[in-house]
PDB file of N, CA and C in Angstrom:
ATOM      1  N   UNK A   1      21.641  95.481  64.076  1.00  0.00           N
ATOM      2  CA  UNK A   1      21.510  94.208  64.768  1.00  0.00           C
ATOM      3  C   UNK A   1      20.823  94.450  66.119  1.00  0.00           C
ATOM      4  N   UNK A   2      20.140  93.575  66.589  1.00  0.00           N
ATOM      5  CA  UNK A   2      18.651  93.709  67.573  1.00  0.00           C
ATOM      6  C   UNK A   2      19.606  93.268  68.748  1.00  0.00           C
ATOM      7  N   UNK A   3      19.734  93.615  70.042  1.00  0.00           N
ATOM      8  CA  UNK A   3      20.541  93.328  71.317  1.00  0.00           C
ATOM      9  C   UNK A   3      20.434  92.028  71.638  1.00  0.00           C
ATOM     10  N   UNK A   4      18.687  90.957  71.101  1.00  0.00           N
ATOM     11  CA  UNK A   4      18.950  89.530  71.136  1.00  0.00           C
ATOM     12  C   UNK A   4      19.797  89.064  70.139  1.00  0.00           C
ATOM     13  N   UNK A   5      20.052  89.476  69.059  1.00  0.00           N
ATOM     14  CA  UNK A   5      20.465  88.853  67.737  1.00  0.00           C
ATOM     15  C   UNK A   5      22.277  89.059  68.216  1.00  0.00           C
ATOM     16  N   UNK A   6      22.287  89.721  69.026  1.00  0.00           N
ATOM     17  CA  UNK A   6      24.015  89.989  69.579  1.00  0.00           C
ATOM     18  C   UNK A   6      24.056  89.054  70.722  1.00  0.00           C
ATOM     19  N   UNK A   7      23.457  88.526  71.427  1.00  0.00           N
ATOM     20  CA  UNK A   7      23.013  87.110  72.478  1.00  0.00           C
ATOM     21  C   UNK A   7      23.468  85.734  71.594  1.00  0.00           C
ATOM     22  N   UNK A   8      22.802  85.427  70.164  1.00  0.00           N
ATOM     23  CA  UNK A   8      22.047  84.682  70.039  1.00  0.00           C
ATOM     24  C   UNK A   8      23.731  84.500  68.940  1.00  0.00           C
ATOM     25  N   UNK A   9      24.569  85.300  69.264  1.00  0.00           N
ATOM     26  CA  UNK A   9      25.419  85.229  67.725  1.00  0.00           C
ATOM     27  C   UNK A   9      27.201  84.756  68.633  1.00  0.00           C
ATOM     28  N   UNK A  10      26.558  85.196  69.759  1.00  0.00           N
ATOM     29  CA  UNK A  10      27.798  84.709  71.101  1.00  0.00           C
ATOM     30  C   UNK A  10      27.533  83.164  70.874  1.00  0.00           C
ATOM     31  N   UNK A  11      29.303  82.661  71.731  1.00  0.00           N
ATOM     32  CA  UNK A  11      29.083  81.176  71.958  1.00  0.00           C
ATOM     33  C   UNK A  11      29.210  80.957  73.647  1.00  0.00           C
ATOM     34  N   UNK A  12      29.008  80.693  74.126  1.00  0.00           N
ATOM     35  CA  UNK A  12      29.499  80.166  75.650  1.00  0.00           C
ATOM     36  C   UNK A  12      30.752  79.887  75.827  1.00  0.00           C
ATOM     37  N   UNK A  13      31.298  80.365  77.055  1.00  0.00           N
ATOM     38  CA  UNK A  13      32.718  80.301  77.248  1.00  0.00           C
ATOM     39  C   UNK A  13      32.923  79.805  78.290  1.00  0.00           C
ATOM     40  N   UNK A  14      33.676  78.214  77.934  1.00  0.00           N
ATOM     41  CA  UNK A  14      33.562  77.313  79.202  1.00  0.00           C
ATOM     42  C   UNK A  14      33.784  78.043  80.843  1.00  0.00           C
ATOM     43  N   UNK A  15      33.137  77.542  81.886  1.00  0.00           N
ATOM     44  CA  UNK A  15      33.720  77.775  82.601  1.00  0.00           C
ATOM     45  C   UNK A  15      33.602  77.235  83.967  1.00  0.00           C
ATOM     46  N   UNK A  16      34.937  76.956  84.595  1.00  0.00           N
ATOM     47  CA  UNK A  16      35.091  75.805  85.664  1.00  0.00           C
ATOM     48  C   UNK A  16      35.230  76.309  87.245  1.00  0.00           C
ATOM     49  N   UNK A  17      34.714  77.862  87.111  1.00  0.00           N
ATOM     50  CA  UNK A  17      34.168  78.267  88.392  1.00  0.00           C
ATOM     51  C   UNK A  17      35.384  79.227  88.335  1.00  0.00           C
ATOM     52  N   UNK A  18      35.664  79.633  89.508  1.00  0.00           N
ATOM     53  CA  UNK A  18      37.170  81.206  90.071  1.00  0.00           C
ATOM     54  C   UNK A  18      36.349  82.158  89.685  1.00  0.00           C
ATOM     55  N   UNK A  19      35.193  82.816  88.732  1.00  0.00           N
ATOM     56  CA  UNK A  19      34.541  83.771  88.767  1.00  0.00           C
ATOM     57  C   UNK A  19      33.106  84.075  89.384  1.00  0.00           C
ATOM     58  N   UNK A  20      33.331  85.682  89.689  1.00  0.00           N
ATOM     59  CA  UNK A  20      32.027  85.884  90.321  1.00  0.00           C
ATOM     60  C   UNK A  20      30.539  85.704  89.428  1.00  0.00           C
ATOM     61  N   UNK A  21      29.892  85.040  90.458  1.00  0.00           N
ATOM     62  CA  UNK A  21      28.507  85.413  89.420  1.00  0.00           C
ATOM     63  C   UNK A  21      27.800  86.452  89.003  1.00  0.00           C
ATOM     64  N   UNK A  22      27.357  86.838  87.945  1.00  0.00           N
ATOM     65  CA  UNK A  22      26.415  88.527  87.469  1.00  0.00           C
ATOM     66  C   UNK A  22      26.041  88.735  88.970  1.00  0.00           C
ATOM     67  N   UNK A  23      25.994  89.880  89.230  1.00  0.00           N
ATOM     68  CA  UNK A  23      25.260  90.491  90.275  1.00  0.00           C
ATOM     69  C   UNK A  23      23.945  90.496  89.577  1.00  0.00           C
ATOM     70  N   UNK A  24      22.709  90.935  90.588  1.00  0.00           N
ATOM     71  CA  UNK A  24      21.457  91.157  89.944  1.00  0.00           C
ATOM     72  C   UNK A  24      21.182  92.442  89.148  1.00  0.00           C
ATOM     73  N   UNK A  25      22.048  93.529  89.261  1.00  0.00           N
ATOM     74  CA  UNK A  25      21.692  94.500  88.115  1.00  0.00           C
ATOM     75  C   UNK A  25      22.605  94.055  87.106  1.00  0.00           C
ATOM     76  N   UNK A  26      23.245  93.108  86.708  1.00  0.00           N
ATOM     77  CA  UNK A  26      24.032  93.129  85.260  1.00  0.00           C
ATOM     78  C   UNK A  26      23.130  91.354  84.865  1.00  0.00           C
ATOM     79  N   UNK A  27      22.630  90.878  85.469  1.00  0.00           N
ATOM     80  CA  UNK A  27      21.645  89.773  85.167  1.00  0.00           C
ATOM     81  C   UNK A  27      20.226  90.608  84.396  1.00  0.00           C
ATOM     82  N   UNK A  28      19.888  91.558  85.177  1.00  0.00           N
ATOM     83  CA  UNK A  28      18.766  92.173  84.563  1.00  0.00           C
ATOM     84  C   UNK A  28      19.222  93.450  83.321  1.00  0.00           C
ATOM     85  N   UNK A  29      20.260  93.715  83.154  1.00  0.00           N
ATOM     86  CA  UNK A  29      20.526  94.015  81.975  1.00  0.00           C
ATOM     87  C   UNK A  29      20.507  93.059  80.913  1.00  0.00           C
ATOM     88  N   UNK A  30      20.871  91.920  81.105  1.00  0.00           N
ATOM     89  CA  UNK A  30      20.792  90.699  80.041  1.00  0.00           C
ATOM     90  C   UNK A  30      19.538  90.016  79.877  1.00  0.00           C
ATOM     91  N   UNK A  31      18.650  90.135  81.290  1.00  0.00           N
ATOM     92  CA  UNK A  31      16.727  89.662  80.797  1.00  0.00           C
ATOM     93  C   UNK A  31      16.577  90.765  79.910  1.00  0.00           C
ATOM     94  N   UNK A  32      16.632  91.796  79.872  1.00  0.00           N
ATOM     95  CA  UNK A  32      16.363  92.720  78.733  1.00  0.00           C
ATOM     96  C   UNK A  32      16.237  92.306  77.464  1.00  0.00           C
ATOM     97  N   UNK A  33      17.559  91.049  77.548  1.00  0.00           N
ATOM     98  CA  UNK A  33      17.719  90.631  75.557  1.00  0.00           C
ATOM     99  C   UNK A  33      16.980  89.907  76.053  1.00  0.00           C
ATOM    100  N   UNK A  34      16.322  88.954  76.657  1.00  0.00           N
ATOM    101  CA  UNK A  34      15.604  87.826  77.060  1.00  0.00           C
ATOM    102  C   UNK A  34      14.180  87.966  77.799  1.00  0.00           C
ATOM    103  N   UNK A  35      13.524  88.812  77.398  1.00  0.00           N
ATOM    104  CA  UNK A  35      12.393  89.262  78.404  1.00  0.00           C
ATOM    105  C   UNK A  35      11.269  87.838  78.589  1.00  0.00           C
ATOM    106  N   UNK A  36      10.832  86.875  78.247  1.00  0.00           N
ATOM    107  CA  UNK A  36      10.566  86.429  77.975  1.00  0.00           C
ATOM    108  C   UNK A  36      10.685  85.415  79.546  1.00  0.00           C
ATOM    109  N   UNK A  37      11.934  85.232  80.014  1.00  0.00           N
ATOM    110  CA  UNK A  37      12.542  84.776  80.682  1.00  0.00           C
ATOM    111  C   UNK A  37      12.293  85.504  82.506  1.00  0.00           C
ATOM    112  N   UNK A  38      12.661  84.845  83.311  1.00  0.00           N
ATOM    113  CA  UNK A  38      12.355  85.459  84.295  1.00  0.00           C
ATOM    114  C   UNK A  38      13.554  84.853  85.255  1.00  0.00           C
ATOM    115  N   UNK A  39      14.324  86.145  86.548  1.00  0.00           N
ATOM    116  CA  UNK A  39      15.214  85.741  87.217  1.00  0.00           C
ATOM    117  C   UNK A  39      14.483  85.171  88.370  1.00  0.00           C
ATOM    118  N   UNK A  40      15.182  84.436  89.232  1.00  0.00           N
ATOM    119  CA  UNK A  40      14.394  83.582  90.475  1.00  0.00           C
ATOM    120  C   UNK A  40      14.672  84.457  91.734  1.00  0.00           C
ATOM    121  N   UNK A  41      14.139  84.290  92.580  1.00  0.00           N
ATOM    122  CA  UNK A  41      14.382  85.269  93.697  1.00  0.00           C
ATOM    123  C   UNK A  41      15.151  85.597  94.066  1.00  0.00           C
ATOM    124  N   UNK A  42      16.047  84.223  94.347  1.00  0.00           N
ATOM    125  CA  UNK A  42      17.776  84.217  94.917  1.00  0.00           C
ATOM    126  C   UNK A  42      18.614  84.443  93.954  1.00  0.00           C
ATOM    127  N   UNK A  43      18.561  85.114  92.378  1.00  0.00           N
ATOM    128  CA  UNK A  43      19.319  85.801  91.888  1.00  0.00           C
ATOM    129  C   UNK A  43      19.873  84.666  91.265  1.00  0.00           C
ATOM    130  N   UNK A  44      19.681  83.553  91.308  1.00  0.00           N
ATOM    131  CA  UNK A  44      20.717  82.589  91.137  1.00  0.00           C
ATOM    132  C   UNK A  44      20.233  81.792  89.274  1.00  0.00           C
ATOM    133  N   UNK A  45      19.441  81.805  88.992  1.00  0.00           N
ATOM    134  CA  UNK A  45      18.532  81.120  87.834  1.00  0.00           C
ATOM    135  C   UNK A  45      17.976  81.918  87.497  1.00  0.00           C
ATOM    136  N   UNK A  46      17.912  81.895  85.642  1.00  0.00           N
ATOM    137  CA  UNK A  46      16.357  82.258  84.897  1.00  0.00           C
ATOM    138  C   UNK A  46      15.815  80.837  84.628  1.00  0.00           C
ATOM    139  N   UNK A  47      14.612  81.204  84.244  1.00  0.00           N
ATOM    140  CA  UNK A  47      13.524  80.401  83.838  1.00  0.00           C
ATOM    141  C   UNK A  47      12.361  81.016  82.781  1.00  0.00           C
ATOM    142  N   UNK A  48      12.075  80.149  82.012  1.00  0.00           N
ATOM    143  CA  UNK A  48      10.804  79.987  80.977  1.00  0.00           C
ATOM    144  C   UNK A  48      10.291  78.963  81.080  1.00  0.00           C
ATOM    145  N   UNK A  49       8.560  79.162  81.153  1.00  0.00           N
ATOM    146  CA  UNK A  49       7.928  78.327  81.281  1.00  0.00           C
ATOM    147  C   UNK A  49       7.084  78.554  79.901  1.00  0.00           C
ATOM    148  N   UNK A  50       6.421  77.169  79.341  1.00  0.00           N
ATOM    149  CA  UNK A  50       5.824  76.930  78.225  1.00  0.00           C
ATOM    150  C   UNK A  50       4.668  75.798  78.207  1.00  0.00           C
ATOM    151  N   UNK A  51       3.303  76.235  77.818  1.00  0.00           N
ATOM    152  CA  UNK A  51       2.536  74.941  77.590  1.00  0.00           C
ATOM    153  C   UNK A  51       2.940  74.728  76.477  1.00  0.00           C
ATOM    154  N   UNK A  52       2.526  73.060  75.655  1.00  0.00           N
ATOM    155  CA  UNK A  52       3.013  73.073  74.537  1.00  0.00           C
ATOM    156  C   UNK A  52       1.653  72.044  74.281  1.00  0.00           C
ATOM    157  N   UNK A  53       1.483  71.695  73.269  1.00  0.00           N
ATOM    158  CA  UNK A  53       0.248  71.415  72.482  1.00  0.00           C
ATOM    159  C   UNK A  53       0.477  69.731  73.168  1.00  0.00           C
ATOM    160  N   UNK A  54       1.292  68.804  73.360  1.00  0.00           N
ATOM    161  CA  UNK A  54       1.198  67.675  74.481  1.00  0.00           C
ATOM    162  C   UNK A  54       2.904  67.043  74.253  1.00  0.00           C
ATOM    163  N   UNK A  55       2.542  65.973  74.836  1.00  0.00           N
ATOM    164  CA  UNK A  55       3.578  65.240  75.570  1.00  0.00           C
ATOM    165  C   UNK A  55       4.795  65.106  74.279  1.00  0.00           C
ATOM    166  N   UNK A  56       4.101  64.777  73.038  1.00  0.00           N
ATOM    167  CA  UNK A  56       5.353  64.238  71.635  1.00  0.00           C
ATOM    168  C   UNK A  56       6.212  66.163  71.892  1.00  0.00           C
ATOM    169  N   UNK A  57       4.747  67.060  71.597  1.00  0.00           N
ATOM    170  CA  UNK A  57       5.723  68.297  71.351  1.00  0.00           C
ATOM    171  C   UNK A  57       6.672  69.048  72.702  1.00  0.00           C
ATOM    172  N   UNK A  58       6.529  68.636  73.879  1.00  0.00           N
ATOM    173  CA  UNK A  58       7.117  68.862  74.718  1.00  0.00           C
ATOM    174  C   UNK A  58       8.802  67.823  74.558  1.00  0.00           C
ATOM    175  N   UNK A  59       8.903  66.862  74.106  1.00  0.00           N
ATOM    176  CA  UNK A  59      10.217  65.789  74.268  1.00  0.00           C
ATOM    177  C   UNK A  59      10.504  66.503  72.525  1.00  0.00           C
ATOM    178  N   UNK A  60       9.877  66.912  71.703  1.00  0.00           N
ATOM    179  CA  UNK A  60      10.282  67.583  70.707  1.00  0.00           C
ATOM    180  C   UNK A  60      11.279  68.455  70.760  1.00  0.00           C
ATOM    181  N   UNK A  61      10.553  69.672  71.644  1.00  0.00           N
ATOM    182  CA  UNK A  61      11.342  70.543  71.739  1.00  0.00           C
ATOM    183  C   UNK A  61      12.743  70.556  72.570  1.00  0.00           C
ATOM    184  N   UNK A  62      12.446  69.824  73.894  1.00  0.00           N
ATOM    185  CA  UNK A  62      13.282  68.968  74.892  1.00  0.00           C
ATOM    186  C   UNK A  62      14.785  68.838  74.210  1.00  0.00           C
ATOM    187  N   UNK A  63      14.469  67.632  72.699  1.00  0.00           N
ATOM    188  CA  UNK A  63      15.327  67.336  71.831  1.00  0.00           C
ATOM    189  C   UNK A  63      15.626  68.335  71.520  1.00  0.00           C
ATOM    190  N   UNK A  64      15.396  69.791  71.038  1.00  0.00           N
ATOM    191  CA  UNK A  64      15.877  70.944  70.249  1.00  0.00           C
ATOM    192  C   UNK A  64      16.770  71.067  71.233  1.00  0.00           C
ATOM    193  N   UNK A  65      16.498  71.823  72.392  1.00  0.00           N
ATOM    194  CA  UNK A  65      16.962  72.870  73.349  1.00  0.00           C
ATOM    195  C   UNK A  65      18.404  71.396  73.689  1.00  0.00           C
ATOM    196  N   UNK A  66      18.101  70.205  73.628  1.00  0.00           N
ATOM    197  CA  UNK A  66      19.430  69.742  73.768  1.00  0.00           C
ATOM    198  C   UNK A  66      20.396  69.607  72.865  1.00  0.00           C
ATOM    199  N   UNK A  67      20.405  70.162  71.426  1.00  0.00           N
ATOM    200  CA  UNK A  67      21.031  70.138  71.046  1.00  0.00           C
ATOM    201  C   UNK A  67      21.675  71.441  70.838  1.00  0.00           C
ATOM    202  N   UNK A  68      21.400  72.696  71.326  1.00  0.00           N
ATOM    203  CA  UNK A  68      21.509  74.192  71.331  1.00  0.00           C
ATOM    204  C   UNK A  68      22.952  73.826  72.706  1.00  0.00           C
ATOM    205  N   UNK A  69      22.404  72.876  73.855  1.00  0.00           N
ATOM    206  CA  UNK A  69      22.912  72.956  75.184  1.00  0.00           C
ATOM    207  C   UNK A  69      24.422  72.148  74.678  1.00  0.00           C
ATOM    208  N   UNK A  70      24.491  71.121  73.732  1.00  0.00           N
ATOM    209  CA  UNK A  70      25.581  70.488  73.334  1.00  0.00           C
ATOM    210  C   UNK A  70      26.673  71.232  72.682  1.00  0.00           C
ATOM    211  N   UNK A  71      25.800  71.908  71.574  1.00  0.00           N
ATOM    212  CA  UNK A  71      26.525  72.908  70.835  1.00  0.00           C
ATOM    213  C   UNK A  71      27.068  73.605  71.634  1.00  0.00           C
ATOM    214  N   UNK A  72      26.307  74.525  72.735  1.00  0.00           N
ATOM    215  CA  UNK A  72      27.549  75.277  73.957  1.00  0.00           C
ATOM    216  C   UNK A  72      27.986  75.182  74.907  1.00  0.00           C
ATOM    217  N   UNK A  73      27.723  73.614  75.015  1.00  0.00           N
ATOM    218  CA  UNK A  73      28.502  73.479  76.335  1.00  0.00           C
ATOM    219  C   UNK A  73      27.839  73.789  77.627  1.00  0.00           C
ATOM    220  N   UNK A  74      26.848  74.140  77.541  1.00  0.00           N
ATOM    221  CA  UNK A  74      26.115  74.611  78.786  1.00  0.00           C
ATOM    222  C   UNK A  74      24.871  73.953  79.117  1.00  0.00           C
ATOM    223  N   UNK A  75      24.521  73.485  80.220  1.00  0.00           N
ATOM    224  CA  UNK A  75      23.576  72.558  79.698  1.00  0.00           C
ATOM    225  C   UNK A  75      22.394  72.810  81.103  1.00  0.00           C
ATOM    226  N   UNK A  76      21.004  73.387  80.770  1.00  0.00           N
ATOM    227  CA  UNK A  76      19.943  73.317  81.333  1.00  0.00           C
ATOM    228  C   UNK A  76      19.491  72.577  81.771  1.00  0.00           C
ATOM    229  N   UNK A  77      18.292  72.699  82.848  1.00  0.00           N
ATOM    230  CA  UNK A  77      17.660  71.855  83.628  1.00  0.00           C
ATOM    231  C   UNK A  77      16.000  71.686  82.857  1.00  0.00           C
ATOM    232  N   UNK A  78      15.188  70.808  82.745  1.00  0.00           N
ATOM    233  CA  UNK A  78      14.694  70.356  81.911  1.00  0.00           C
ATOM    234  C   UNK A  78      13.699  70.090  82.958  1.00  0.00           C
ATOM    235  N   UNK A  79      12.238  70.530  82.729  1.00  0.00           N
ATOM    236  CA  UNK A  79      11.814  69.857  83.346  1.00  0.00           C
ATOM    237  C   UNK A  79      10.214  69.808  82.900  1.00  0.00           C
ATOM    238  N   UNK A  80       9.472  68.778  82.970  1.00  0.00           N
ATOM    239  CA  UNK A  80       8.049  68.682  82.558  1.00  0.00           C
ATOM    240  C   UNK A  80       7.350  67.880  83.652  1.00  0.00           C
ATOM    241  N   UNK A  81       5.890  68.465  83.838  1.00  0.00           N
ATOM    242  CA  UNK A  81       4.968  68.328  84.478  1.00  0.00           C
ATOM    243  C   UNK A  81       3.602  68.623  83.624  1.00  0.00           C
ATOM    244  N   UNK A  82       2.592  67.311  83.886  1.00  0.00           N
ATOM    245  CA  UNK A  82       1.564  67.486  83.607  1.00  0.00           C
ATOM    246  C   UNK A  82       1.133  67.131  81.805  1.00  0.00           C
ATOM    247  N   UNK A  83       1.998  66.154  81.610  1.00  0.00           N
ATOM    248  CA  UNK A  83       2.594  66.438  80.291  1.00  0.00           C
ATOM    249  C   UNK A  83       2.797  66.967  79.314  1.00  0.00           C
ATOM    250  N   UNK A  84       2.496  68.119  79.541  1.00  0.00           N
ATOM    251  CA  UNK A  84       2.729  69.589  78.720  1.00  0.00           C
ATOM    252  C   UNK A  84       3.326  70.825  79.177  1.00  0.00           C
ATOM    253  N   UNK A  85       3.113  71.138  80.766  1.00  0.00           N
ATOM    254  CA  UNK A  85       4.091  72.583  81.203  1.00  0.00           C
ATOM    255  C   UNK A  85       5.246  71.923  81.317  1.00  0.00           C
ATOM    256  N   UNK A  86       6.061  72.864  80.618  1.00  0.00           N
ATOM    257  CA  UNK A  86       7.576  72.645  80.150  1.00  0.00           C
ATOM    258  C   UNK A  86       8.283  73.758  80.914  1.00  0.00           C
ATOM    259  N   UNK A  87       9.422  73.495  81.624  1.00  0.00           N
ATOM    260  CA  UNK A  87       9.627  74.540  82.253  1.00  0.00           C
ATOM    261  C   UNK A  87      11.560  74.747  82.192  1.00  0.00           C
ATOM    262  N   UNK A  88      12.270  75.347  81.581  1.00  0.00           N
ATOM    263  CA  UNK A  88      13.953  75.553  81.290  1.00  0.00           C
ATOM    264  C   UNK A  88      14.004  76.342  82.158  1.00  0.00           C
ATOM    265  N   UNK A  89      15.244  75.702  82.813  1.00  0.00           N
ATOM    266  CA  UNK A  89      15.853  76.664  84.289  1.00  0.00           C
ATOM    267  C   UNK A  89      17.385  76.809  83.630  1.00  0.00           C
ATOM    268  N   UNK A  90      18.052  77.879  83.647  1.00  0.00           N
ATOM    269  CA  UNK A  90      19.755  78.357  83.811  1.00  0.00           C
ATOM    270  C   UNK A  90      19.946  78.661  84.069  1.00  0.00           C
ATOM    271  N   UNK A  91      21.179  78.109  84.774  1.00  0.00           N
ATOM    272  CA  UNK A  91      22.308  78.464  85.645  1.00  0.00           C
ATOM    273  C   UNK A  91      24.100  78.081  85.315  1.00  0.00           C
ATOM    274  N   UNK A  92      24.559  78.820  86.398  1.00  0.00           N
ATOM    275  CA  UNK A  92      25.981  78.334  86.049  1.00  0.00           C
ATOM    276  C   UNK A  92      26.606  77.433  86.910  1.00  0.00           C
ATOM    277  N   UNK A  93      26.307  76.512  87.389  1.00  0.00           N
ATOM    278  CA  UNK A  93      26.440  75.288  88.173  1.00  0.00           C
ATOM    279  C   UNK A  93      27.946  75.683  88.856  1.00  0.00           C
ATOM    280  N   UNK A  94      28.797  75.707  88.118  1.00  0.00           N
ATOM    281  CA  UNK A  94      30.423  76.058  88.871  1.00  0.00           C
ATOM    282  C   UNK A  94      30.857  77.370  89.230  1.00  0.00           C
ATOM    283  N   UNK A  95      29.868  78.166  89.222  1.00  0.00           N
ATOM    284  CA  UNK A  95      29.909  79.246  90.045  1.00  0.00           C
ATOM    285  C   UNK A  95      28.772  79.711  91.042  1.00  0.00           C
ATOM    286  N   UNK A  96      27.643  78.545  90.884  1.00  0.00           N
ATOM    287  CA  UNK A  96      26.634  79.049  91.628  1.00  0.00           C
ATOM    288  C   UNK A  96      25.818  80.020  91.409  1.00  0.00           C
ATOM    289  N   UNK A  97      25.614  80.521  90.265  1.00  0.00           N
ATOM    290  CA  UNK A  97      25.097  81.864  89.524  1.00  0.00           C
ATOM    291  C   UNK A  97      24.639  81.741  88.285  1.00  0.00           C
ATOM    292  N   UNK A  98      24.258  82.948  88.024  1.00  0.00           N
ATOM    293  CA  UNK A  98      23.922  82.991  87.145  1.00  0.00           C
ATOM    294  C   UNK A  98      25.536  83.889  85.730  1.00  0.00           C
ATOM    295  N   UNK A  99      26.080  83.387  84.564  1.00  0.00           N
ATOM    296  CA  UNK A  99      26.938  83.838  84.107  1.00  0.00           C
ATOM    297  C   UNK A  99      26.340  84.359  82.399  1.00  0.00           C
ATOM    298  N   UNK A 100      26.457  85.038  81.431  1.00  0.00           N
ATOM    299  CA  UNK A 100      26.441  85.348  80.614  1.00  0.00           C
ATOM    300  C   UNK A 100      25.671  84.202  79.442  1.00  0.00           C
ATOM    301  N   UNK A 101      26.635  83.401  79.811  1.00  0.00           N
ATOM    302  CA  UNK A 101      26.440  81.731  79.471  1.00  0.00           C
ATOM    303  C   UNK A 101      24.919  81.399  79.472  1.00  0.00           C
ATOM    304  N   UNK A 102      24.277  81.372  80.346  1.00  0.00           N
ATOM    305  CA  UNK A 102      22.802  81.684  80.614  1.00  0.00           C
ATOM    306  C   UNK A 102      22.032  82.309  79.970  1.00  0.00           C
ATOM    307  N   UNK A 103      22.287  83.058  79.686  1.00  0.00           N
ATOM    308  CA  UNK A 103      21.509  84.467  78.623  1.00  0.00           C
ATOM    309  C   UNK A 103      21.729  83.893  77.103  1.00  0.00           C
ATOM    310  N   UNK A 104      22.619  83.374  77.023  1.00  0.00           N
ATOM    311  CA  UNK A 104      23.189  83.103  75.476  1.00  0.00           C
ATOM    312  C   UNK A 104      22.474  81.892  75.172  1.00  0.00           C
ATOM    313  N   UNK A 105      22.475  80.692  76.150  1.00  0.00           N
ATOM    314  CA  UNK A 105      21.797  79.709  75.977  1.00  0.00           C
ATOM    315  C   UNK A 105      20.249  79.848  75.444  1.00  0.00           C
ATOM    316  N   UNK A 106      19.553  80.839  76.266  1.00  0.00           N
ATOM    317  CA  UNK A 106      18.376  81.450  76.677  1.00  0.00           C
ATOM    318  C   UNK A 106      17.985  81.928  75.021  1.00  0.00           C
ATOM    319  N   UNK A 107      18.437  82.620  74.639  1.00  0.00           N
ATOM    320  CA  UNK A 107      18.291  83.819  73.372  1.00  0.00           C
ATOM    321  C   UNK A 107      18.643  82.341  72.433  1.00  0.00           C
ATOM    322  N   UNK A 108      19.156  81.480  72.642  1.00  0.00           N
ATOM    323  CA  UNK A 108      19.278  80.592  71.268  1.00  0.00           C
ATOM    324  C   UNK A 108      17.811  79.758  71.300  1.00  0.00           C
ATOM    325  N   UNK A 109      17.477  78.741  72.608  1.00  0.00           N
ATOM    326  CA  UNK A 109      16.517  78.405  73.432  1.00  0.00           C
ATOM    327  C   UNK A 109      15.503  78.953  72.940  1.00  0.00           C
ATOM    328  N   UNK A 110      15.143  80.918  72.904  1.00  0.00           N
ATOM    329  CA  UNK A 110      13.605  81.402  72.213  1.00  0.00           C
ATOM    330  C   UNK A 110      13.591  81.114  71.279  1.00  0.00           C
ATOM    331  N   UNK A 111      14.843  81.029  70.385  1.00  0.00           N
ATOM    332  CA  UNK A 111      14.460  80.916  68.650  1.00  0.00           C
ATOM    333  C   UNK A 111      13.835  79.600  68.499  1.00  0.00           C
ATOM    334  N   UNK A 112      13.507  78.295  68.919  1.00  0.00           N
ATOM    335  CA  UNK A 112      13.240  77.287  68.551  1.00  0.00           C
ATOM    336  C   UNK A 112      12.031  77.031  68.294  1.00  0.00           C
ATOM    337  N   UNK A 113      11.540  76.389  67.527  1.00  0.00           N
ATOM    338  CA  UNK A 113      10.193  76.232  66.961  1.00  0.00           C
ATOM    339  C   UNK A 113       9.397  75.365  68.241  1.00  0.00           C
ATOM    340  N   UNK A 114       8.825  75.479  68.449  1.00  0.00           N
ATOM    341  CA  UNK A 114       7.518  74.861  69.852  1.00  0.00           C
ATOM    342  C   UNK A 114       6.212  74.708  69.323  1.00  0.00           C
ATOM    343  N   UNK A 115       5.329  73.529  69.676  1.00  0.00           N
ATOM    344  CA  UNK A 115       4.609  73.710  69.076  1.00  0.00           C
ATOM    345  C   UNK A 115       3.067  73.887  70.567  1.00  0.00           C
ATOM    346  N   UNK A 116       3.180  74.686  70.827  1.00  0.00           N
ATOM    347  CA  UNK A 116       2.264  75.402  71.851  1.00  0.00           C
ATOM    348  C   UNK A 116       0.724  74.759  72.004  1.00  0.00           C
ATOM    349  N   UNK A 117      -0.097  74.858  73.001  1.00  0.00           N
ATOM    350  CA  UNK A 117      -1.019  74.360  73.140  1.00  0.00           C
ATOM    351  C   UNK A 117      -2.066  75.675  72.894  1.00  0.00           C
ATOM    352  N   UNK A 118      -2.807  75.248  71.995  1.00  0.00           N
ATOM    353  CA  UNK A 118      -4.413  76.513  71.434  1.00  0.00           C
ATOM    354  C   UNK A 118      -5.044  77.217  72.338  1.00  0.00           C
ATOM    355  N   UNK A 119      -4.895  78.627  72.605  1.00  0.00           N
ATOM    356  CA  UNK A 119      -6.003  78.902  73.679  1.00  0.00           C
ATOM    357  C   UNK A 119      -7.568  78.298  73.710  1.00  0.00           C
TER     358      UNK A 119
END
């Protein structure tokens, strides 16, 4: 089993804050399963950014990734510009960090079908 496919097989485990957030070397052990993904300066968020072929396949996928976020309880920041760069931010809102939760979301999030814009 592939270190994403052990991400992607976790569920999210609610949580209503009292814990610390990943430090930045145990966050960047987990971009590892997620390379794809990138941490933000302040340690606090990953992010993926995506063109997507236009506006239907951007609220397409939108719809996917919200139903991945329902299923665990964890729920991303969403955001589009230009009507095609698509851009997923996670975090752990009740701890201010970034938590495991993030990564798991993330690794379910790559598997989804997108339908990308043609070089």
């Amino acid at each position: 089993m592939s270190e994403t496919c052990d991400l992607t097989s976790k569920k999210c485990k609610p949580c209503e804050g009292g814990v610390a957030p990943l430090t930045r070397a145990e966050a960047g052990q987990l971009l590892k399963q997620t390379p794809e993904w990138a941490i933000s300066d302040d340690g606090i968020r990953i992010t993926r950014k995506w063109t997507v072929k236009n506006f239907v396949a951007a609220m397409e996928f939108f719809n996917k990734a919200t139903e991945v976020a329902e299923k665990e309880g964890h729920h991303p920041d969403f955001h589009l510009v230009g009507y095609r760069n698509v851009t997923v931010e996670l975090w752990t809102h009740a701890i201010g960090g970034l938590s495991e939760n993030d990564f798991i979301v993330a690794a379910k999030i790559d598997q989804l079908p997108i339908k990308l814009r043609s070089a």
